[in-house]
Protein backbone atom coordinates (compact mmCIF):
# COMPACT_ATOMS: atom_id res chain seq x y z
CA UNK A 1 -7.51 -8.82 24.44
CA UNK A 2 -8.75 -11.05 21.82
CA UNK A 3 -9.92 -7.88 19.56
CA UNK A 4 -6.42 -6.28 19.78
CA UNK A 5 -4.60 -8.92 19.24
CA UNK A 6 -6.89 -9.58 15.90
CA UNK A 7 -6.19 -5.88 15.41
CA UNK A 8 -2.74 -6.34 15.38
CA UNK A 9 -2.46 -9.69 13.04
CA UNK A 10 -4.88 -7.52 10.71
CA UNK A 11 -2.53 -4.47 10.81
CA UNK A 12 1.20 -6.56 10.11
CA UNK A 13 -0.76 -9.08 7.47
CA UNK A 14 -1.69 -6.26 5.62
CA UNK A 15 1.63 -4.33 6.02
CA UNK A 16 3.88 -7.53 5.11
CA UNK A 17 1.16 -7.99 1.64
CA UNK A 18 1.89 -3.99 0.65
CA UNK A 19 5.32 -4.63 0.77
CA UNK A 20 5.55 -7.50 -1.23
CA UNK A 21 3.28 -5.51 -3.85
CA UNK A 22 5.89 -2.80 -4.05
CA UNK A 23 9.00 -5.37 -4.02
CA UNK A 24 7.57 -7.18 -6.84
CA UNK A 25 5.60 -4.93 -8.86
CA UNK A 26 2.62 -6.50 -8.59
CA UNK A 27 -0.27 -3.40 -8.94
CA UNK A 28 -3.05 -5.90 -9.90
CA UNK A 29 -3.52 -6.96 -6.17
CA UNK A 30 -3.70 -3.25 -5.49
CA UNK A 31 -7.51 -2.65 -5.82
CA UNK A 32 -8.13 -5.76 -3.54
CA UNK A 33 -5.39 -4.53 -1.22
CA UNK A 34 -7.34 -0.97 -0.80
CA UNK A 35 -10.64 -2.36 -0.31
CA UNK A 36 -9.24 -4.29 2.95
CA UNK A 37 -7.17 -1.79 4.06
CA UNK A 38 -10.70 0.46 4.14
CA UNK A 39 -12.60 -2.28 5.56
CA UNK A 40 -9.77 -3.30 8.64
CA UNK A 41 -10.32 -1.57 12.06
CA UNK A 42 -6.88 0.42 11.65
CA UNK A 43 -7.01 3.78 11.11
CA UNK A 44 -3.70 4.39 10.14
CA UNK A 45 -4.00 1.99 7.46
CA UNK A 46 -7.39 3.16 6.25
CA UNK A 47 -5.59 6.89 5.77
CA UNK A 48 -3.17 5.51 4.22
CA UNK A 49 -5.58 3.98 1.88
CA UNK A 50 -6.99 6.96 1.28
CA UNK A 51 -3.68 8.71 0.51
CA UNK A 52 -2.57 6.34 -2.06
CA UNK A 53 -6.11 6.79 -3.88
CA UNK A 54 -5.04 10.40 -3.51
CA UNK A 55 -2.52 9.95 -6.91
CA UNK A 56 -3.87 5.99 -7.81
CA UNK A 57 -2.75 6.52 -11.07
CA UNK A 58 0.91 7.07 -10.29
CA UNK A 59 0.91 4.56 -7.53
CA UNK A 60 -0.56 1.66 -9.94
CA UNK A 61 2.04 2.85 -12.25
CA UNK A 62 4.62 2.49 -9.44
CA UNK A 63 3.65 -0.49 -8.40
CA UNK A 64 3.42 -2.03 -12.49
CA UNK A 65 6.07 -0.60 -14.53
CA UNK A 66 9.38 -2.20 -14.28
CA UNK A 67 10.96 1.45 -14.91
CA UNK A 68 11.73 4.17 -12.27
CA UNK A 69 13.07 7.60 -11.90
CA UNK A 70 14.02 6.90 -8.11
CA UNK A 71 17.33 7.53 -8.42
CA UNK A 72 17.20 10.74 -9.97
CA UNK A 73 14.22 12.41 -7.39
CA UNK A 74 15.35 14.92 -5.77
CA UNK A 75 18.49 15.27 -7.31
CA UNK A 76 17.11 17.69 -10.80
CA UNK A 77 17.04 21.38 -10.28
């Protein structure tokens, strides 16, 4: 029980620390944030990992510049 429950900790610490990157724009913990999300024992994590390296240029920008085109996605034809 011991090794889920370290699962789990694992899984919401590194949840709650991607959030905080995206709510304060703070891409320069990104790169560490990756490389634990590839090393933890959670494979949803580690795909997503691998998904954001998919585009890592636009999420880094995402996650930098104070800018955004949010509100207009979706919206141009």
């Amino acid at each position: 029980m011991q090794v889920a429950d370290a699962t789990l900790a694992t899984a919401y610490r590194l949840t709650q620390d991607f959030a905080s990157m995206v709510r304060e724009r703070q891409g320069t913990r990104l790169d560490a944030w990756l490389a634990e999300a590839d090393a933890c024992a959670v494979p949803a994590l580690q795909r997503f990992a691998k998904g954001l390296r998919d585009d890592l240029d636009a999420v880094r920008a995402g996650l930098t510049e104070i800018w955004s085109n949010g509100p207009t996605e979706g919206t141009v034809r």
